[in-house]
Protein backbone atom coordinates (compact mmCIF):
# COMPACT_ATOMS: atom_id res chain seq x y z
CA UNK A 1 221.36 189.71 355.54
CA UNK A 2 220.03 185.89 354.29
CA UNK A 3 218.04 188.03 352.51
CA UNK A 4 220.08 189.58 350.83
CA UNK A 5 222.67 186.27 350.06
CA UNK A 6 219.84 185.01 348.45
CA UNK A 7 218.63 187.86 346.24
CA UNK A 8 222.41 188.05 345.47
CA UNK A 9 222.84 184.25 344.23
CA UNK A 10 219.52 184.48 342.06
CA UNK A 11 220.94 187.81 340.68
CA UNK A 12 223.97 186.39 339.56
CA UNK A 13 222.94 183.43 338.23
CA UNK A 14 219.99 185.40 336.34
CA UNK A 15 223.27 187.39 334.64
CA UNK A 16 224.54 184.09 333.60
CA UNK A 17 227.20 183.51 336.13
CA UNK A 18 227.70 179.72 336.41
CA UNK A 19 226.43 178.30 339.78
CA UNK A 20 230.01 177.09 341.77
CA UNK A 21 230.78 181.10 341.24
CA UNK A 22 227.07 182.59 342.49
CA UNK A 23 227.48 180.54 345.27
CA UNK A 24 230.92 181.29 346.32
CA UNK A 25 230.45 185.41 345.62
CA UNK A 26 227.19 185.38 347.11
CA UNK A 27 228.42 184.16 350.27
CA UNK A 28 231.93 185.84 350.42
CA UNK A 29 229.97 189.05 349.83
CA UNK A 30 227.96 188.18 353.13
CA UNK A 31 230.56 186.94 354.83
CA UNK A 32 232.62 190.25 353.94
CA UNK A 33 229.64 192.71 354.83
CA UNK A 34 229.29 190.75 358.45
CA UNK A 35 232.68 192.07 359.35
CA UNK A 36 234.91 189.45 358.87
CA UNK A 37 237.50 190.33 356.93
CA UNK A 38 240.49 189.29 358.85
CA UNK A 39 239.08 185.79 358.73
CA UNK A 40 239.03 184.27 354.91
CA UNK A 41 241.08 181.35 356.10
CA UNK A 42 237.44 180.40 357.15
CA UNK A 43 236.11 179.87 353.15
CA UNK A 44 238.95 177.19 352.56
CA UNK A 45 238.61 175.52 355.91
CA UNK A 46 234.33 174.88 355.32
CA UNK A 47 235.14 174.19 352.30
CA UNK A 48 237.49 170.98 352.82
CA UNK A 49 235.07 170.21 355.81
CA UNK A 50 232.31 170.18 353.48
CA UNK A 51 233.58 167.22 350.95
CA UNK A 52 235.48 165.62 353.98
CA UNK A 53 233.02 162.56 354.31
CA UNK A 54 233.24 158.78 353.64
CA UNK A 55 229.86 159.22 352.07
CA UNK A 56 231.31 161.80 349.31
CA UNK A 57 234.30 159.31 348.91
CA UNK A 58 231.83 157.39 347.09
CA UNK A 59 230.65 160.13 344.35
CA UNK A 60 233.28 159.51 342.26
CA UNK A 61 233.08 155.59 341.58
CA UNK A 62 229.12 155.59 341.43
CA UNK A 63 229.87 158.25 338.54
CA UNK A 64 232.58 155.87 337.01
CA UNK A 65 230.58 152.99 337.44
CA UNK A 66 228.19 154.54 334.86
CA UNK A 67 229.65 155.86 332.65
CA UNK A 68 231.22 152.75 332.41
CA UNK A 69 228.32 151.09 331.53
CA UNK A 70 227.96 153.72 329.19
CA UNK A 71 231.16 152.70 327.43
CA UNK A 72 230.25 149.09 327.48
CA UNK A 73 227.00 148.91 325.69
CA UNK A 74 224.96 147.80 328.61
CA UNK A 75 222.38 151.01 327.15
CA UNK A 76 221.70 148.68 324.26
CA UNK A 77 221.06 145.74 326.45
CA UNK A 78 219.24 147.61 328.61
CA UNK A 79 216.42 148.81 326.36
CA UNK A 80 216.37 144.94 324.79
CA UNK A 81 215.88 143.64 327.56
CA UNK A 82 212.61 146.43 329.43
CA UNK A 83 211.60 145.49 324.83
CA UNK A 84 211.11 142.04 326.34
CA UNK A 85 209.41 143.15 329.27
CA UNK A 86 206.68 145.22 328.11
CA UNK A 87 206.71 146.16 324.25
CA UNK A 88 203.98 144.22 323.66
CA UNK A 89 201.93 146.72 325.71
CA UNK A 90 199.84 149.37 324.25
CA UNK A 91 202.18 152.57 323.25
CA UNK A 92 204.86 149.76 323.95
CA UNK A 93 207.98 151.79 323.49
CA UNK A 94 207.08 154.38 325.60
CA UNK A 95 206.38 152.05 328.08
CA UNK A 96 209.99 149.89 327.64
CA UNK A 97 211.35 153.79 327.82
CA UNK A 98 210.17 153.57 331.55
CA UNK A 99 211.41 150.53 332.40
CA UNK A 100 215.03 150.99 331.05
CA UNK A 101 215.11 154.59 332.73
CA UNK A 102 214.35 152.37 335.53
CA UNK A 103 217.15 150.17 335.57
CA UNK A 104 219.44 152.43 334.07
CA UNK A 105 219.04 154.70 337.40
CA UNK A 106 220.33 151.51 339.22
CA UNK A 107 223.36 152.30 337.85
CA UNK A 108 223.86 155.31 336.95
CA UNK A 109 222.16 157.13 340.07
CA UNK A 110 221.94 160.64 337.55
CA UNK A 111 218.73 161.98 336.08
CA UNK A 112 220.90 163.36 332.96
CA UNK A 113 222.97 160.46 332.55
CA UNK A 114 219.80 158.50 332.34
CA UNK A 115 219.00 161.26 329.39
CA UNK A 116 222.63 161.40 327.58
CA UNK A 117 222.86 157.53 327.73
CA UNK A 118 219.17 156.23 326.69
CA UNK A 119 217.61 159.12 325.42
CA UNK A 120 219.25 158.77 321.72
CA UNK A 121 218.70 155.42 321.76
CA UNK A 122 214.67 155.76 323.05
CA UNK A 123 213.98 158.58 320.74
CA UNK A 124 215.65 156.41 317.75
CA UNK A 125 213.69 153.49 318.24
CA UNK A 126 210.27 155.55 318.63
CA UNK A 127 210.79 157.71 315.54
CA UNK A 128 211.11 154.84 313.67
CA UNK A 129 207.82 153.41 314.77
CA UNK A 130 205.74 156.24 314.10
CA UNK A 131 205.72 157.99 317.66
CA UNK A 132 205.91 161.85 317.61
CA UNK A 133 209.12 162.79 318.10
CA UNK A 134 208.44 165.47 320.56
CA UNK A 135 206.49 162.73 322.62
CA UNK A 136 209.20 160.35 322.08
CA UNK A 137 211.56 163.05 323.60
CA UNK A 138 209.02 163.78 326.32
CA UNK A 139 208.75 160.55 327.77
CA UNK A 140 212.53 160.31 328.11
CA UNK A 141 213.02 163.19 330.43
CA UNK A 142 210.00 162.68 332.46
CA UNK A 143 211.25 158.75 333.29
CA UNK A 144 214.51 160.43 334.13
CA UNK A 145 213.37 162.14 337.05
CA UNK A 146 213.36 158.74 338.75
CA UNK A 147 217.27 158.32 338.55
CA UNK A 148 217.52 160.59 342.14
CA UNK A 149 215.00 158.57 343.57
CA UNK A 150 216.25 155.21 342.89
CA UNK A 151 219.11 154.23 344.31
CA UNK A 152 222.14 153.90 343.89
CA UNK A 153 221.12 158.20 344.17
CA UNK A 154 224.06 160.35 344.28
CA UNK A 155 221.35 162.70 345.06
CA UNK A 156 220.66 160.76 348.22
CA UNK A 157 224.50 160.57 349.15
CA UNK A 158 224.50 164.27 349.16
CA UNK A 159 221.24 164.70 351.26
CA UNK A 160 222.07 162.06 354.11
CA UNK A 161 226.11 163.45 354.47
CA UNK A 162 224.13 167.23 355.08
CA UNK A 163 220.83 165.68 357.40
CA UNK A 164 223.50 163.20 359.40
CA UNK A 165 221.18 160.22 357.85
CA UNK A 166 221.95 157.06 357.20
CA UNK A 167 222.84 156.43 353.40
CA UNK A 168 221.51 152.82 353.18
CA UNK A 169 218.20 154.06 354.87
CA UNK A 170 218.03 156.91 351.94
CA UNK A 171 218.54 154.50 349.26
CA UNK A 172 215.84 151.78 350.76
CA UNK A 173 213.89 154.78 351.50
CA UNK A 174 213.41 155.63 347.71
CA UNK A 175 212.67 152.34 346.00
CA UNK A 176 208.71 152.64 346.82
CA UNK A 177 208.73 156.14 345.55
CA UNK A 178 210.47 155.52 342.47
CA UNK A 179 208.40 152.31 342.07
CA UNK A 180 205.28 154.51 342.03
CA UNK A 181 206.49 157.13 339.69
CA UNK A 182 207.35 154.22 337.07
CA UNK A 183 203.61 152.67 337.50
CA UNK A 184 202.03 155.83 337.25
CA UNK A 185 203.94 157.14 333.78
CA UNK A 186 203.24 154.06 332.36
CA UNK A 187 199.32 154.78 333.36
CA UNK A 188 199.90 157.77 331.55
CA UNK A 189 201.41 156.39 328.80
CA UNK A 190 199.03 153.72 328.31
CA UNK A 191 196.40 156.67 328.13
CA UNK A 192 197.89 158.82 325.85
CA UNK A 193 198.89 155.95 323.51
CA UNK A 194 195.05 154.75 323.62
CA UNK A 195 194.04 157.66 322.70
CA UNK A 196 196.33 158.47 320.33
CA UNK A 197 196.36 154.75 318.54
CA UNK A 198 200.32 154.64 319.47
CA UNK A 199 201.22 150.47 318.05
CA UNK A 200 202.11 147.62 320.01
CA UNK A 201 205.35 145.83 319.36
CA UNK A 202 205.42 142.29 317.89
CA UNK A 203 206.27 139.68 320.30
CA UNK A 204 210.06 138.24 319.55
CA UNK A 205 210.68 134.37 318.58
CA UNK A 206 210.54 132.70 322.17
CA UNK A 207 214.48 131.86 321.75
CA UNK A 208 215.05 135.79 320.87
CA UNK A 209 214.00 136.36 324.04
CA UNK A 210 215.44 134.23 326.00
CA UNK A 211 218.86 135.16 324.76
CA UNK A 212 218.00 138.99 325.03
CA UNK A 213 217.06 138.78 328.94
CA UNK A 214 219.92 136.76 328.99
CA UNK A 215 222.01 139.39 327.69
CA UNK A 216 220.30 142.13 329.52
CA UNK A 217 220.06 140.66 333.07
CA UNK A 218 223.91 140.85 334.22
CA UNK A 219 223.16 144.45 333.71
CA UNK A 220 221.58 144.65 337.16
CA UNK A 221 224.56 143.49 338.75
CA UNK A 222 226.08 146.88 339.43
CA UNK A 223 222.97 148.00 341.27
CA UNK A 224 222.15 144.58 342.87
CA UNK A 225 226.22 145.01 344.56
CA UNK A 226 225.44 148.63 345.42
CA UNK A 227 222.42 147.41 347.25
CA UNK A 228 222.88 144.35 349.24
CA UNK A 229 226.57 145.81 349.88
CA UNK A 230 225.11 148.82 351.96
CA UNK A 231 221.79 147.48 353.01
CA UNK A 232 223.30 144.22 354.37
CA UNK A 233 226.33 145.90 355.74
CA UNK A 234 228.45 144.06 353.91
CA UNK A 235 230.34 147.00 352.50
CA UNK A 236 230.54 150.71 353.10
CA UNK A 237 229.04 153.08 350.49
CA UNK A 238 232.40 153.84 349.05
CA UNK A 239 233.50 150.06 349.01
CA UNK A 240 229.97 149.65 347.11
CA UNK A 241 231.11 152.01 344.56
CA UNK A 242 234.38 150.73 343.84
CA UNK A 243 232.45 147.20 343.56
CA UNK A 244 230.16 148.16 341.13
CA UNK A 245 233.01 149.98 339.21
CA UNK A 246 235.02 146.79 338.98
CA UNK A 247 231.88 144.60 337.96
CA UNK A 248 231.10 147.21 335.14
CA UNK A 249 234.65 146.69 334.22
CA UNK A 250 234.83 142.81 334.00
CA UNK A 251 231.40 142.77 331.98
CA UNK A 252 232.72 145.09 329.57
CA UNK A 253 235.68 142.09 329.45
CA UNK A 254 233.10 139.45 328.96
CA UNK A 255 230.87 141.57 325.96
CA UNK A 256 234.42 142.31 324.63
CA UNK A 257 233.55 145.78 323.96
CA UNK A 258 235.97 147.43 326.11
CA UNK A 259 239.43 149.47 325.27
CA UNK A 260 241.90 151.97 326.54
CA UNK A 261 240.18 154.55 325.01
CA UNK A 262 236.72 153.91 326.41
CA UNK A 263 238.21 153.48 329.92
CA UNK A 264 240.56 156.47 329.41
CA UNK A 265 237.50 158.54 328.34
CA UNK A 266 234.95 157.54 331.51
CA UNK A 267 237.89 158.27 333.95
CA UNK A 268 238.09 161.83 332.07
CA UNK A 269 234.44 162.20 331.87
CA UNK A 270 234.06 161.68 335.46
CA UNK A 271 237.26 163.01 336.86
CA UNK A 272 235.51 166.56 335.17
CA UNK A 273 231.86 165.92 336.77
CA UNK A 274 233.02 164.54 340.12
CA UNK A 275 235.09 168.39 340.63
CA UNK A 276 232.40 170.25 339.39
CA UNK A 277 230.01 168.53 341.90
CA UNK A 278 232.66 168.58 344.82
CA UNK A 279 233.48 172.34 344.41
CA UNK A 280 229.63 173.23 344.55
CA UNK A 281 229.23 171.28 347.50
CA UNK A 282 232.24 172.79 349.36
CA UNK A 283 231.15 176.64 348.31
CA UNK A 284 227.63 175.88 349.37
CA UNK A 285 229.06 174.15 352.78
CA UNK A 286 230.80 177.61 353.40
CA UNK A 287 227.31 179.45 352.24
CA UNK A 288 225.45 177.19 354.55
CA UNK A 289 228.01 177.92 357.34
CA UNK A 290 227.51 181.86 357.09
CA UNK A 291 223.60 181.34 356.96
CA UNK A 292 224.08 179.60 360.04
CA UNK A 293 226.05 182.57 362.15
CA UNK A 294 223.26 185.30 360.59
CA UNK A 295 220.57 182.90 362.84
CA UNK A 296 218.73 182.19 359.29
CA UNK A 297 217.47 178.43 360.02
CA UNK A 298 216.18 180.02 363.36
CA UNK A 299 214.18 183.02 362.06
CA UNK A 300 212.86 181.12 359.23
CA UNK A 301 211.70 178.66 361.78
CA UNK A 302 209.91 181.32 363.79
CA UNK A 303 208.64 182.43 361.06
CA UNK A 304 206.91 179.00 359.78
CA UNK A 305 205.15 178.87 363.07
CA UNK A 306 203.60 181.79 362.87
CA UNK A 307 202.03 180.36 359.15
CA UNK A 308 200.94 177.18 360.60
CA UNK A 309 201.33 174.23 362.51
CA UNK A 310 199.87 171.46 360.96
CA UNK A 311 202.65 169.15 359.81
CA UNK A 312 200.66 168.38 356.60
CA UNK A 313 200.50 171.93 355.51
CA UNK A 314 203.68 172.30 355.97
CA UNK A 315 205.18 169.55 353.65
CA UNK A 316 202.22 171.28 350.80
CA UNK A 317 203.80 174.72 351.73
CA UNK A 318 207.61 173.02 351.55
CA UNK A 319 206.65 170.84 348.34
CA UNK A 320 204.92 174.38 346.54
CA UNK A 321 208.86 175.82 347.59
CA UNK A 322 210.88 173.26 346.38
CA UNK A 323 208.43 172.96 343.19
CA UNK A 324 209.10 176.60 342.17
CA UNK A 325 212.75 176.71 343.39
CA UNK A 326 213.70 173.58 340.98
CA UNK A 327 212.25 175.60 337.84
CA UNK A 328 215.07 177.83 338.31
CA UNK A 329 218.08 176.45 340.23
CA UNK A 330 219.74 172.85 339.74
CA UNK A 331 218.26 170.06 341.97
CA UNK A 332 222.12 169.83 343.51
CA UNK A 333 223.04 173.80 344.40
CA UNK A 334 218.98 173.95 345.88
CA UNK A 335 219.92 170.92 348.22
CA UNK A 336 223.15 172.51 349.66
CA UNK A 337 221.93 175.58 350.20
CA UNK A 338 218.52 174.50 351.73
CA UNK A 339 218.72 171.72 353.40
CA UNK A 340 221.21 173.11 356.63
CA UNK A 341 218.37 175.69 356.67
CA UNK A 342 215.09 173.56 356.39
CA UNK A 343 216.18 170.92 358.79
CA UNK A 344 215.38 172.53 361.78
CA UNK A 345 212.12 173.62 360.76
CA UNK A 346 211.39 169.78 360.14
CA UNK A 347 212.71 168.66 363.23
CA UNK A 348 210.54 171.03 365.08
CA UNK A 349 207.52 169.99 363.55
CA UNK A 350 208.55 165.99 364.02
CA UNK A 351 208.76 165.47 360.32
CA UNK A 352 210.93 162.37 359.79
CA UNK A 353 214.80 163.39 358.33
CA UNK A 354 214.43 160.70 355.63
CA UNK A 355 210.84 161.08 354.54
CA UNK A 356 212.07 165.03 353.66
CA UNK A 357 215.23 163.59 351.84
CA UNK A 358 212.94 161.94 349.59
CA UNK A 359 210.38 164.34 348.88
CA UNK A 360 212.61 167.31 348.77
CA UNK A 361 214.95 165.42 346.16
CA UNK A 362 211.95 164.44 343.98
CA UNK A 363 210.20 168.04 344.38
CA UNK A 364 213.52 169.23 343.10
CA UNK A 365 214.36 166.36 340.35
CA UNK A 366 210.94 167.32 338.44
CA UNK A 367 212.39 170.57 337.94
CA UNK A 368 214.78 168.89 335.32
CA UNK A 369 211.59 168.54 333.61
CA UNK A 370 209.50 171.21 334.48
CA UNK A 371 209.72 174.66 332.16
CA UNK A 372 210.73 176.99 331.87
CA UNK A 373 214.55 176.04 332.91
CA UNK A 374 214.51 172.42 333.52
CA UNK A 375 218.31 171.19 332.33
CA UNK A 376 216.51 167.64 331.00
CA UNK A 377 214.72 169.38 328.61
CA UNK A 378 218.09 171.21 327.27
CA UNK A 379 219.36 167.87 326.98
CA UNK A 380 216.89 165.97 325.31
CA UNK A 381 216.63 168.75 322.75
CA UNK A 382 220.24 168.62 321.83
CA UNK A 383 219.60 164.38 321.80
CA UNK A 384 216.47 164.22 319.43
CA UNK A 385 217.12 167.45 317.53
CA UNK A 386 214.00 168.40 318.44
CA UNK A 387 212.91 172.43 319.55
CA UNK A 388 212.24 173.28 323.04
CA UNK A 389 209.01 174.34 322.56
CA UNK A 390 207.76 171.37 321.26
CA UNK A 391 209.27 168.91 323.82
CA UNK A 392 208.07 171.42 326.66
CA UNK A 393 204.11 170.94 325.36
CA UNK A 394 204.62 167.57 324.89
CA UNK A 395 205.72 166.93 328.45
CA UNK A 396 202.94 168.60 330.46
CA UNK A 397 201.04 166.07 330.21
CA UNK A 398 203.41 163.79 331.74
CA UNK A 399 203.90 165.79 334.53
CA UNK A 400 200.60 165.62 336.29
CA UNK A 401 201.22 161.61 337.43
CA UNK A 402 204.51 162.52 338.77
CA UNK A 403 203.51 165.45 340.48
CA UNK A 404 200.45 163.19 341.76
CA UNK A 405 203.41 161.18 343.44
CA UNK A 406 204.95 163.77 344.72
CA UNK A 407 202.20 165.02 346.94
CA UNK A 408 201.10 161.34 348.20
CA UNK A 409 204.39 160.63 349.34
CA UNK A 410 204.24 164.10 351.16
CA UNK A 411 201.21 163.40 352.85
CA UNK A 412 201.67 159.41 353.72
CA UNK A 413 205.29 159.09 355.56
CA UNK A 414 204.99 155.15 355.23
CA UNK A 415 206.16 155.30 351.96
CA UNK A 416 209.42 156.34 352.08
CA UNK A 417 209.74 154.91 355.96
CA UNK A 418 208.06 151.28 355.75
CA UNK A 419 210.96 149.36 353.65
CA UNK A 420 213.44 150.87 355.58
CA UNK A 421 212.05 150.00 358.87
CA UNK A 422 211.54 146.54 357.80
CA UNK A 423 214.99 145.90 357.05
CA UNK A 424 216.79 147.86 359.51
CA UNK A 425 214.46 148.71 362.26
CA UNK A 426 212.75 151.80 363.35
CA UNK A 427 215.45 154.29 364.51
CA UNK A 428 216.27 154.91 368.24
C-alpha cells in the first residue's frame, strides 16, 4: 500500500496535477482503500496538527521580512556592497554573485527568492561586462542553493518542527556547510573565468567604497537579529521573525524608499506563499500520518538492514535518493513526505537528527538546479530571457563543487555538529 501512495503521487504530478492536490488525493485514496471511510474527520484533524507549531508561526514573518527587503532596495545594496568585497577578483562578478546570494539568504532564507530578487540584477550587471549570458544565469541559480542552508532557512524550520530538533541548532548547524559551498563556487568560478579570460573589475575611489559598505552593511541586520535572537535565547523563532520584519521596515524608513504600496504588495505576496506552503505541509502531515498506520517507516527500515550496515553507506545510498528524488519533486513536498519515514532508519543506525537535516535539505536544494526539472532553472530563464537549454549546459559545470560538498558533509558529521556544540553543548 506505501507503494502504491507513492506511485500514485508521482503519477499525478507526472499528469500535471499541482503538488498540495497529489499529495492530498494520493493519500485520501490510501486512506480510503485501508477501510476507513467512516473516519475523514481524521484528514482535517492531521492537518491542523500538522501547521500547529510555534516553529511554523514563524514562516510567515521570515517570508515578510524578505520580501521586504525586496521592496526596499536592500538587493541593490547588497550586490554593491559583495562589488566591494571581491570584484576585483578574477571573473569578479561571478564571484560578488556568490557573495550577495550569500547574504541575501540571511534574509531571505528561500533559494528562489534569492533568484527572483538578485538574479535580474546579477545577470544585468554581467551582460554588460562581457560574461555569457547563459553563464551569467548559471552562476545565479547554483549560489542559490545556499539560501536553505544558511540560516535564517525556512527549510530548516520545516525539518526541525517534523525531526523534534531544535531550530537554533539547525540554523548554527548550516553556517559551515553553506560557508563551504560559497568557497568552493568561487574555486570554480575562479577556474572557469581563468580559463575563459572572464575581466576583473576596477577598484572604486577609496571614499566610493567606504560609503558603499556603509550603505550595504545595515543590510545584515535582519539576519544578525534572527541569529543572536535564537542562538542566544534571547527570542523565540517567531519573536525573531517579527524582529527582523520590523528592522526591514524601519530601514526602508531610513533609505526613504518605502510606501503603502510596496508594503501592501509584500503582505500580499507573502500572505499567497505562506498558504501555499502551510497547506502542503498540513496534506503531507496527513500523508505522513497514513504511511505511519501501513508500518512504512518500519518495513523500509528492515529493509535497509538487509542492504547494509555501515552508517557511511548509508548516508551515500540516502544522498544518491535524495539526489534523484529532488530532480523531480520540490525540495519542500520531498521533506514532508520523507522525513517521518527516514527518521527511524537514521536513528537506528545512530546517525545524528541534525547532521541528516542538513544533508537531506542540501541533497534536495541542488535539485533546484539540477535538470531536468529543477524550478531555479525555470526561474532564471524567465529572469535573463535566456533558453533552458543553454542555462542547463552552462550549469553542469557548477554543479560538481557543490555536489563535492554535499558528499563531505555526508561523510564528516563535525561539520554540521561542531558549531552547534560549541555554542550550545552536546545534546543529552
Amino acid at each position: 500500500m506505501p507503494a502504491f501512495l507513492f506511485v500514485l503521487f508521482i503519477g499525478l504530478m507526472a499528469l500535471g496535477v499541482p503538488v498540495t492536490m497529489a499529495i492530498g488525493a494520493s493519500a485520501l485514496s490510501v486512506f480510503a482503500m485501508s477501510g476507513f471511510t467512516d473516519a475523514l474527520y481524521v484528514l482535517p484533524q492531521q492537518m491542523l496538527e500538522g501547521i500547529d507549531s510555534p516553529s511554523m508561526m514563524s514562516i510567515p514573518f521570515f517570508i515578510l521580512a524578505g520580501n521586504l527587503m525586496n521592496a526596499v532596495g536592500v538587493t541593490d545594496r547588497i550586490f554593491s556592497l559583495a562589488l566591494v568585497l571581491v570584484g576585483r577578483f578574477r571573473g569578479g562578478l561571478a564571484q560578488v554573485s556568490v557573495i550577495a546570494a550569500a547574504i541575501f539568504s540571511g534574509i531571505s532564507g528561500s533559494a528562489l527568492a534569492d533568484i527572483a530578487g538578485l538574479g535580474a540584477i546579477e545577470v544585468k550587471a554581467m551582460r554588460e561586462r562581457g560574461y555569457p549570458a547563459e553563464f551569467a544565469a548559471a552562476v545565479s541559480v547554483a549560489s542559490s542553493v545556499m539560501a536553505p542552508i544558511m540560516p535564517p532557512s525556512i527549510a530548516f524550520i520545516v525539518y526541525a518542527s517534523m525531526a523534534n530538533a531544535s531550530v537554533a541548532r539547525m540554523f548554527m548547524a548550516g553556517i559551515v556547510p553553506a560557508t563551504l559551498l560559497a568557497i568552493s563556487l568561487m574555486v570554480c568560478n575562479r577556474i572557469i573565468a581563468g580559463r575563459r579570460g572572464y575581466p576583473r573589475e576596477e577598484a572604486m575611489p577609496f571614499d566610493l567604497a567606504v560609503r558603499t559598505v556603509i550603505a550595504g552593511l545595515p543590510a545584515l541586520g535582519a539576519p544578525a537579529i534572527i541569529l543572536i535572537g535564537t542562538m542566544g535565547g534571547y527570542t523565540t523563532v517567531g519573536e525573531a521573525g517579527i524582529l527582523a520584519s520590523v528592522y526591514s521596515m524601519l530601514l526602508g524608513f531610513a533609505y526613504r524608499s518605502i510606501n503603502l504600496k510596496k508594503v501592501w504588495q509584500a503582505i500580499n505576496d507573502t500572505v499567497s506563499v505562506t498558504a501555499l506552503i502551510m497547506v502542503i505541509i498540513g496534506f503531507s502531515h496527513f500523508m505522513s500520518w497514513v504511511l505511519a498506520i501501513q508500518q512504512a517507516p518500519q518495513h523500509l527500515a528492515a529493509l535497509v538492514l538487509t542492504l547494509t550496515q555501515s552508517p557511511t553507506v548509508l548516508m551515500l545510498l540516502l544522498v544518491a535518493f535524495l539526489l534523484f528524488i529532488g530532480c523531480f519533486i520540490e525540495s519542500a513536498p520531498a521533506k514532508l513526505i520523507l522525513v517521518p519515514v527516514l527518521l527511524p532508519v537514521i536513528d537506528q543506525f545512530g546517525i545524528d537528527r541534525v547532521q541528516f537535516g542538513v544533508v537531506m535539505t542540501l541533497a534536495l536544494a541542488l535539485g533546484i538546479a539540477h535538470p531536468p526539472m529543477g524550478v531555479g532553472l525555470f526561474v532564471v530563464t524567465r529572469v535573463s530571457n535566456v533558453s533552458l537549454e543553454r542555462v542547463t549546459m552552462a550549469v553542469l559545470p557548477l554543479l560538481i563543487p557543490l555536489l563535492v560538498v554535499l558528499i563531505v558533509v555526508a561523510l564528516i558529521p563535525s561539520l554540521s555538529t561542531w558549531l552547534p556544540d560549541l555554542v550550545m553543548g552536546a545534546p543529552s
